[in-house]
Protein backbone atom coordinates (compact mmCIF):
# COMPACT_ATOMS: atom_id res chain seq x y z
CA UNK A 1 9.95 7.40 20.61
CA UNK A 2 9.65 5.96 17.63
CA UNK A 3 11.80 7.53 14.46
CA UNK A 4 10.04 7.49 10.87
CA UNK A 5 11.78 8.58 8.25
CA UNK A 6 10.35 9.65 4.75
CA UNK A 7 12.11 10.42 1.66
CA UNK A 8 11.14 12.95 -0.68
CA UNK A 9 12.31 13.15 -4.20
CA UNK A 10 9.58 14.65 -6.39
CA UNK A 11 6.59 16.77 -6.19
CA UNK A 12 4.42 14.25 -6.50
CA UNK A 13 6.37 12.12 -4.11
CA UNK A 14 5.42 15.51 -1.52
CA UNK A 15 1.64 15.74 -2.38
CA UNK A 16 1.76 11.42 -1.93
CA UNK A 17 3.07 11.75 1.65
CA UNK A 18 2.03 15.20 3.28
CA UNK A 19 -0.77 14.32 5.07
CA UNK A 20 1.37 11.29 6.83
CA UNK A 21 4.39 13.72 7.43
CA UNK A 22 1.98 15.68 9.29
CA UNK A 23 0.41 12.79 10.83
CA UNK A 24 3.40 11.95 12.35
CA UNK A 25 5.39 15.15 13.33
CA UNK A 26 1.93 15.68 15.38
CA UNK A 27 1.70 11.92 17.02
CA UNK A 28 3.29 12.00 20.71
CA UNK A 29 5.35 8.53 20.17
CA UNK A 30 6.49 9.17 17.02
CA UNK A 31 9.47 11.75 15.34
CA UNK A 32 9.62 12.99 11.57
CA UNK A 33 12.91 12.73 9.76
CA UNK A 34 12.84 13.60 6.55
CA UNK A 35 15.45 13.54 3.80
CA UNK A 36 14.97 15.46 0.63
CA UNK A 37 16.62 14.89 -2.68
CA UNK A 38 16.73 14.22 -6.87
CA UNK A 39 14.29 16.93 -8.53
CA UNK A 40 12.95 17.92 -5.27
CA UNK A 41 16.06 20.72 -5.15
CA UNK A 42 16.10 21.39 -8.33
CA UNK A 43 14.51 25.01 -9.52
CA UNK A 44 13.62 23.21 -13.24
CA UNK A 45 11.21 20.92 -11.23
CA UNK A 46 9.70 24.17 -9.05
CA UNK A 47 12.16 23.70 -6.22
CA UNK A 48 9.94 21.43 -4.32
CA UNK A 49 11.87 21.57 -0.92
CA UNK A 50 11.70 25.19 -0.77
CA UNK A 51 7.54 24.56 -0.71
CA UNK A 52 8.09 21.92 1.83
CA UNK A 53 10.32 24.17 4.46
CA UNK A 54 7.31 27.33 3.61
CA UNK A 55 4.91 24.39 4.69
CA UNK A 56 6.59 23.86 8.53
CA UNK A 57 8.93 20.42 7.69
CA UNK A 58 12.61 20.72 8.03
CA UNK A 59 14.86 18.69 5.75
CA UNK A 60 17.23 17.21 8.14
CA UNK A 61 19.28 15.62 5.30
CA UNK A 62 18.98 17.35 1.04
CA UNK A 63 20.50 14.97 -1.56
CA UNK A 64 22.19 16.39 -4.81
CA UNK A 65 23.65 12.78 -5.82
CA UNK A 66 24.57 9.78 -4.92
CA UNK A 67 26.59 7.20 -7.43
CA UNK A 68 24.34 5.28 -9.68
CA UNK A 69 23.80 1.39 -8.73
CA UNK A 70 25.38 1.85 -4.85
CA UNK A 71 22.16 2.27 -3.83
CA UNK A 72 18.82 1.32 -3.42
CA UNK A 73 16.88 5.21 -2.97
CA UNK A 74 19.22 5.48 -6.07
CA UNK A 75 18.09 2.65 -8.06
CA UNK A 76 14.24 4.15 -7.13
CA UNK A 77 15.00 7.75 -8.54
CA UNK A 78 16.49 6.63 -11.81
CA UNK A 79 13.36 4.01 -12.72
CA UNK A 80 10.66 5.96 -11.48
CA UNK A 81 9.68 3.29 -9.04
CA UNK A 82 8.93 3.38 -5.11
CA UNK A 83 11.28 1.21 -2.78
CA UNK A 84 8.34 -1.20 -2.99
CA UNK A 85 8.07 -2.32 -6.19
CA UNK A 86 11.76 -3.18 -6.94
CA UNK A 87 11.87 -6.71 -7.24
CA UNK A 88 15.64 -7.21 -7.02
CA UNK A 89 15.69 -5.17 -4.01
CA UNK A 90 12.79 -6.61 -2.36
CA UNK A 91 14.71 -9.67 -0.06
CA UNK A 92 17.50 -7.01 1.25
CA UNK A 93 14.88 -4.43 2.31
CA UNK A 94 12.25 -6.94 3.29
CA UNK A 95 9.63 -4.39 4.97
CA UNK A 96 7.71 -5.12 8.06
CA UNK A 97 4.69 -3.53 6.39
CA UNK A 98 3.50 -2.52 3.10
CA UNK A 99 0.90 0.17 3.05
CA UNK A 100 -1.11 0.31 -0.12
CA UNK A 101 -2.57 3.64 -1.20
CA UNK A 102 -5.58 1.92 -3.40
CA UNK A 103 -3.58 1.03 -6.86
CA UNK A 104 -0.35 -0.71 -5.74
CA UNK A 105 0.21 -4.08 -5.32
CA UNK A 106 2.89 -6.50 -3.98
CA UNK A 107 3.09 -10.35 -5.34
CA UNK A 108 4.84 -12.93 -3.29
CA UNK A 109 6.05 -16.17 -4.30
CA UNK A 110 5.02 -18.73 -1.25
CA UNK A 111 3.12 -18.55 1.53
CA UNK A 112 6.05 -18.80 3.77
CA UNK A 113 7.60 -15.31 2.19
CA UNK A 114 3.60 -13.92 2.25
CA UNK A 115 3.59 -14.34 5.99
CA UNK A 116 6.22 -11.77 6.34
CA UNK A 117 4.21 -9.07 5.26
CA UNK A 118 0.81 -7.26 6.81
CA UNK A 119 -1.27 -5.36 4.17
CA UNK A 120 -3.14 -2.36 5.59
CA UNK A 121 -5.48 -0.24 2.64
CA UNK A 122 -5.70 3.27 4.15
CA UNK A 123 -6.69 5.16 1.20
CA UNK A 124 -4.02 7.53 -0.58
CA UNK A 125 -2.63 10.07 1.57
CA UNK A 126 -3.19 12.89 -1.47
CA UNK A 127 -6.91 12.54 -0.99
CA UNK A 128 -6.42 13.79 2.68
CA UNK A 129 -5.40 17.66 1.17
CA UNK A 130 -8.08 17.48 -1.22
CA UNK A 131 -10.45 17.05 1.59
CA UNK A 132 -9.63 19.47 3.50
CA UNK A 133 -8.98 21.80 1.20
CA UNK A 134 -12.68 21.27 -0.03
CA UNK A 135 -13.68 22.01 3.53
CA UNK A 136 -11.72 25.02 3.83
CA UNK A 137 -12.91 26.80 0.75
CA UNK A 138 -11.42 25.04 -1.79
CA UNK A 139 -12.26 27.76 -4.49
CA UNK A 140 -10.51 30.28 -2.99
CA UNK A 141 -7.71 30.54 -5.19
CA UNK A 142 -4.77 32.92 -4.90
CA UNK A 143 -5.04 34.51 -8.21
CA UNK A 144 -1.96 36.83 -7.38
CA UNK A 145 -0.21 33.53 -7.67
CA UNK A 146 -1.33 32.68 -10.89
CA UNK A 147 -0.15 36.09 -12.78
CA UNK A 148 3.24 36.39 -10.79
CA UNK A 149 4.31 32.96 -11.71
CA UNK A 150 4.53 31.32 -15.61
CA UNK A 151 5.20 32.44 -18.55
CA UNK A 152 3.34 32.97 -21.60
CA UNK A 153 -0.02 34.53 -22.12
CA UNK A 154 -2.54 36.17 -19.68
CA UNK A 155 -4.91 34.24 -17.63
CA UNK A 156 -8.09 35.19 -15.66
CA UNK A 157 -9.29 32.12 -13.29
CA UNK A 158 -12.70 33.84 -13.22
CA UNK A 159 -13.48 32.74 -17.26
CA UNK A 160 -13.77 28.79 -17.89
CA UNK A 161 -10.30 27.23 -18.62
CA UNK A 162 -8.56 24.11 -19.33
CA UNK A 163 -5.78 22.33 -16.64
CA UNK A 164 -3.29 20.60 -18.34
CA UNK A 165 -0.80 18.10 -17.01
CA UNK A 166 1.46 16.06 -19.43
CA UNK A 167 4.28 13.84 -18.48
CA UNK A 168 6.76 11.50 -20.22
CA UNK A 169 5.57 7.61 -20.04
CA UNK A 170 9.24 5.82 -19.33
CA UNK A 171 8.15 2.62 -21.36
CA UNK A 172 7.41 5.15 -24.33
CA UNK A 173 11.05 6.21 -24.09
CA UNK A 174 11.33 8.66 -27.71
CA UNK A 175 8.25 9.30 -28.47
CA UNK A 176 7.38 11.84 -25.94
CA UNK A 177 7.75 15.16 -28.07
CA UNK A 178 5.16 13.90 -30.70
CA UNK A 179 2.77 12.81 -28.17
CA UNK A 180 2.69 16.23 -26.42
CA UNK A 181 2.29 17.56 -30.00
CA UNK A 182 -1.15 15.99 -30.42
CA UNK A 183 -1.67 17.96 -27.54
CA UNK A 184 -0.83 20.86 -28.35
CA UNK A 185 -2.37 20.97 -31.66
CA UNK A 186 -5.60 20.27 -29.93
CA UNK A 187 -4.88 23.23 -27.15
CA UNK A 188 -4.32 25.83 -29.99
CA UNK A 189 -7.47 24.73 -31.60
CA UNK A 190 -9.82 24.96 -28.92
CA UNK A 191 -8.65 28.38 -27.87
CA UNK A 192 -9.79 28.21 -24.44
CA UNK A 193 -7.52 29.86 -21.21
CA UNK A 194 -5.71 27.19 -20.92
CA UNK A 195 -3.04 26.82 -17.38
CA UNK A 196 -0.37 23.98 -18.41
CA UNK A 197 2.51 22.43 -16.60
CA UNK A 198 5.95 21.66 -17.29
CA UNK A 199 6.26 17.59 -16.72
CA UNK A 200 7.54 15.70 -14.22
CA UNK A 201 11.53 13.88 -14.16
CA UNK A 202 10.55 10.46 -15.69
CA UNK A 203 12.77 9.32 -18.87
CA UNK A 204 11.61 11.84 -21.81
CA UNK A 205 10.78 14.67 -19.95
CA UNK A 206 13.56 16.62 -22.33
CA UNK A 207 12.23 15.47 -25.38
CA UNK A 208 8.30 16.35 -23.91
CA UNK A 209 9.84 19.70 -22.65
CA UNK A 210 11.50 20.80 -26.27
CA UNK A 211 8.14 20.01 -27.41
CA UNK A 212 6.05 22.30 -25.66
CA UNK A 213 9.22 25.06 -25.78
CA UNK A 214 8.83 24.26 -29.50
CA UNK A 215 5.04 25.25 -29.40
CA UNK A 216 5.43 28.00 -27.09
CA UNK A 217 8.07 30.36 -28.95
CA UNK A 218 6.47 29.12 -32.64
CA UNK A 219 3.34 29.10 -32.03
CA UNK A 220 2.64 32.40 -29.43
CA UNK A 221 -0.74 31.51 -28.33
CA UNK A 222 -1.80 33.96 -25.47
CA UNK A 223 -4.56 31.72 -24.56
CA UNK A 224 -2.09 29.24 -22.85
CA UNK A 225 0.37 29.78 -19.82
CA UNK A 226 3.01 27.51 -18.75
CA UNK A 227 4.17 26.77 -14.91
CA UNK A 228 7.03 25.13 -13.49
CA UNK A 229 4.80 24.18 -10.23
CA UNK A 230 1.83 24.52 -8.25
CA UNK A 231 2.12 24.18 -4.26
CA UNK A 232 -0.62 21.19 -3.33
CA UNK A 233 -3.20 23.61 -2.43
CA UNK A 234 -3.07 25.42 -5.73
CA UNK A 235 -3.23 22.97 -8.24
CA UNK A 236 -6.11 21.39 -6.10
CA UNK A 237 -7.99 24.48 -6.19
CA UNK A 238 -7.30 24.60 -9.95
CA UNK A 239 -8.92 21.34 -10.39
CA UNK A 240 -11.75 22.44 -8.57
CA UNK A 241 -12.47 25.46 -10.55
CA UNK A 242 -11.15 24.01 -14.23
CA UNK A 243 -13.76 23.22 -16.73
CA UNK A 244 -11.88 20.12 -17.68
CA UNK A 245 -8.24 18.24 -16.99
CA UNK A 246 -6.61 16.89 -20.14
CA UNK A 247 -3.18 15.18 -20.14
CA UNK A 248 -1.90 11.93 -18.53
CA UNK A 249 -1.37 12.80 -14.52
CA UNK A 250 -2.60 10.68 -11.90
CA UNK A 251 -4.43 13.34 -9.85
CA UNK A 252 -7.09 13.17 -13.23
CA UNK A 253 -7.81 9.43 -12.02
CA UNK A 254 -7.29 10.20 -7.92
CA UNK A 255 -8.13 13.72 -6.79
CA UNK A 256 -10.15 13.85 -10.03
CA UNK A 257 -12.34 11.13 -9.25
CA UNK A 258 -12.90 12.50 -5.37
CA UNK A 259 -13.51 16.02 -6.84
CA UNK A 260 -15.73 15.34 -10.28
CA UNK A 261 -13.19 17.23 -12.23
CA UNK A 262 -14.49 16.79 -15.89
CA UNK A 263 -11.15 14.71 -17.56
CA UNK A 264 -9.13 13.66 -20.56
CA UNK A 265 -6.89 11.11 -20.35
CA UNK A 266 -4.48 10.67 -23.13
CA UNK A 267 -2.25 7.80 -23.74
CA UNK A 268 -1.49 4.69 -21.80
CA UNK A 269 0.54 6.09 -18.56
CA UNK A 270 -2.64 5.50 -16.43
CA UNK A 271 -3.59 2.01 -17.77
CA UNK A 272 -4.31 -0.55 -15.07
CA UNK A 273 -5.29 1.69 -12.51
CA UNK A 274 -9.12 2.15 -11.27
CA UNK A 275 -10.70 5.26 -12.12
CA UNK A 276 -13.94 6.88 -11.75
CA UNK A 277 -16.46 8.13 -14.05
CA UNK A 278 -15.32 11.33 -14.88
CA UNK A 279 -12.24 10.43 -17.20
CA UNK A 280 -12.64 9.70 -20.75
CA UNK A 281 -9.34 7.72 -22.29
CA UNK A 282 -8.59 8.75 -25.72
CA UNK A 283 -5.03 7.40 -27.41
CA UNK A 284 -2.66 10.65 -29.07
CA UNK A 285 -4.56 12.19 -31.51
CA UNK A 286 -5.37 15.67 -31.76
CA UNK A 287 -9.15 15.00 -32.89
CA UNK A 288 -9.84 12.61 -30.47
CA UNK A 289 -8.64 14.78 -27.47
CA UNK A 290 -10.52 17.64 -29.47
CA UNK A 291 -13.73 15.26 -29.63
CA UNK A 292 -13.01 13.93 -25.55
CA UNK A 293 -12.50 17.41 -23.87
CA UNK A 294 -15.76 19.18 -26.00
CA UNK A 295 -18.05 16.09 -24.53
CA UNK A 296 -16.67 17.08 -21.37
CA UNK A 297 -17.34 20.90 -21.54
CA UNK A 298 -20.96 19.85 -22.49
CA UNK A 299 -21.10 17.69 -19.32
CA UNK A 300 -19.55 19.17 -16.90
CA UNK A 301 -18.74 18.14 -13.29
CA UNK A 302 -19.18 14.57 -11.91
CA UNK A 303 -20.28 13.17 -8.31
CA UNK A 304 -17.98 12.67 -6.24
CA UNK A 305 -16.47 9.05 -6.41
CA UNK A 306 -13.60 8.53 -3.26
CA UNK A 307 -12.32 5.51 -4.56
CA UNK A 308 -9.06 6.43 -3.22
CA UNK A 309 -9.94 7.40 0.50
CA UNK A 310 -12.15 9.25 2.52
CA UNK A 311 -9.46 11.82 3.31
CA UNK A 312 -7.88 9.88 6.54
CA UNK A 313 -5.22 8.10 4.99
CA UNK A 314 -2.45 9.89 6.67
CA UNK A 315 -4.20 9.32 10.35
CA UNK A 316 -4.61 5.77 9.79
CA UNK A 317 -1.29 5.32 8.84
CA UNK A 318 0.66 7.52 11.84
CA UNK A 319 -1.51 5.07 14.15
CA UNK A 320 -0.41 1.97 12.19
CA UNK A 321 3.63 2.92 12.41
CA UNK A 322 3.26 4.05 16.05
CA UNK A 323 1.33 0.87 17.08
CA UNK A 324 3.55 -1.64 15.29
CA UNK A 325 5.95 -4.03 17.15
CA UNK A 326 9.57 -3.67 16.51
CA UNK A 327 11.33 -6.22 14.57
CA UNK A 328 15.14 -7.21 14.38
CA UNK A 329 16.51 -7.23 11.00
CA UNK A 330 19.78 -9.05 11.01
CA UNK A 331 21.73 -8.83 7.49
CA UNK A 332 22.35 -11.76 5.37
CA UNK A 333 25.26 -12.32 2.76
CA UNK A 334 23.80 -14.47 -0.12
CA UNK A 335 26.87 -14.85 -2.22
């Protein structure tokens, strides 16, 4: 039996990796451990283990801290990065296999250190929930849900409202707070029902957070409601009944894309990455986003465009872990 183990420390780090964690808890030669940690326990973030234990998993190990620079999950949590893509790391952890959801990429310096490494594209596991979701009735929202939860003023899913999703961009460091004004500003203006989330963890989510707290107790717009979190299921079902997505989160450019979701990307935290008709990139400004999201209300929805997987991601990749030789790592001291 085969022992995978998968590391959670975010929300989106949970909706990245579901459909595998259940891909493997279900796969006869292989066994789930799971660890859970960083802004995954914290209530600020929406207590994101306490969605994961209502979902089936058990944490077999929850991590409040561990001291900065002593380790590598460490090092990962405090830049934002995955395992993968820490260059400094890369010879000591020197993985067997590198599975690419669609918009990663690895770089190796010589053939020799290339030939260590098999590439398998699977699609992204997130795309897996949004398809079956879809199947299942993916408009069938819990509404109950919606008025129990948040704060601020009174939403009915029923009219046609806005989805927004903001988050700090870590090479921005400072300037987060004005760029969630422009936002804003545009928000109040249009005056639709508008369902908006706190942001993620990333460097300048404090100054992004006093920002909309600013807003919010100024302002007292009962057009807009604020949430901590959404479980998967909910904010996909969102997405599927929103008249348009406006902010900077990657499920505009992934789930988006598979769904048609009418979107508004703002800024530059989704530069580089592929991304399907339905997003239109406008910089901070409050009458470009104004201008962007209006197009998109006259529009509307968008084919669907699965550049990011066909919803098997987290099959393919159970079979690929279970069917993969085991390799002897023996540890090398380089100083």
């Amino acid at each position: 039996m085969r022992k995978i183990c998968v590391v959670v420390g975010s929300r989106a780090n949970y909706s990245s990796i579901k459909s595998v964690m259940r891909a493997v808890a279900a796969h006869p030669d292989l066994e789930l451990q799971l660890v859970v940690g960083a802004s995954a326990l914290l209530d600020r973030f929406g207590s994101v283990v306490d969605v994961i234990e209502a979902d089936g998993f058990t944490a077999n190990a929850k991590v409040h801290m561990i001291i900065e620079g002593e380790n590598p999950v460490t090092m990962a949590k405090s830049t934002g990065l995955g395992l993968m893509e820490l260059p400094t790391i890369f010879d000591n952890l020197r993985p067997d296999v590198v599975i690419t959801v669609g918009d990663r990429f690895e770089t190796m310096a010589t053939a020799i250190a290339a030939a260590y490494m098999s590439v398998y594209v699977v699609g992204c596991p997130r795309i897996d929930l949004v398809a079956e979701i879809v199947r299942n009735d993916g408009r069938n929202l819990d509404k109950d849900l919606l008025f129990k939860e948040g704060v601020g003023g009174h939403l009915d899913p029923d009219l046609p409202f806005l989805l927004v999703s903001q988050h700090p961009v870590t090479t921005e460091f400072g300037q987060s707070e004005r760029q969630v004004h422009e936002t804003l500003l545009a928000l109040a203006e249009l005056r639709m029902p508008t369902v908006m989330l706190w942001p993620n963890v990333d460097a300048g989510s404090d100054d992004l957070s006093r920002g909309i707290r600013k807003f919010r107790e100024r302002q007292k717009h009962d057009h807009i409601r604020f949430y901590k979190n959404f479980p998967v299921e909910t904010f996909v079902r969102l997405m599927l009944r929103c008249a348009c997505m406006i902010g900077n989160s990657s499920a505009m450019v992934r789930e988006g894309a598979f769904l048609g979701v009418p979107s508004v990307n703002v800024g530059s935290r989704q530069d580089g990455r592929e991304r399907g008709a339905n997003v239109i990139d406008v910089p901070h400004d409050q009458g470009e986003i104004l201008d962007a999201v209006r197009r998109q209300l006259v529009h509307g929805r968008y084919p669907s465009q699965p550049i990011y997987g066909d919803g098997t991601a987290g099959r393919r990749i159970a079979d690929i872990l279970a069917r993969l030789e085991g390799v002897k790592v023996q540890k090398r001291i380089a100083y």
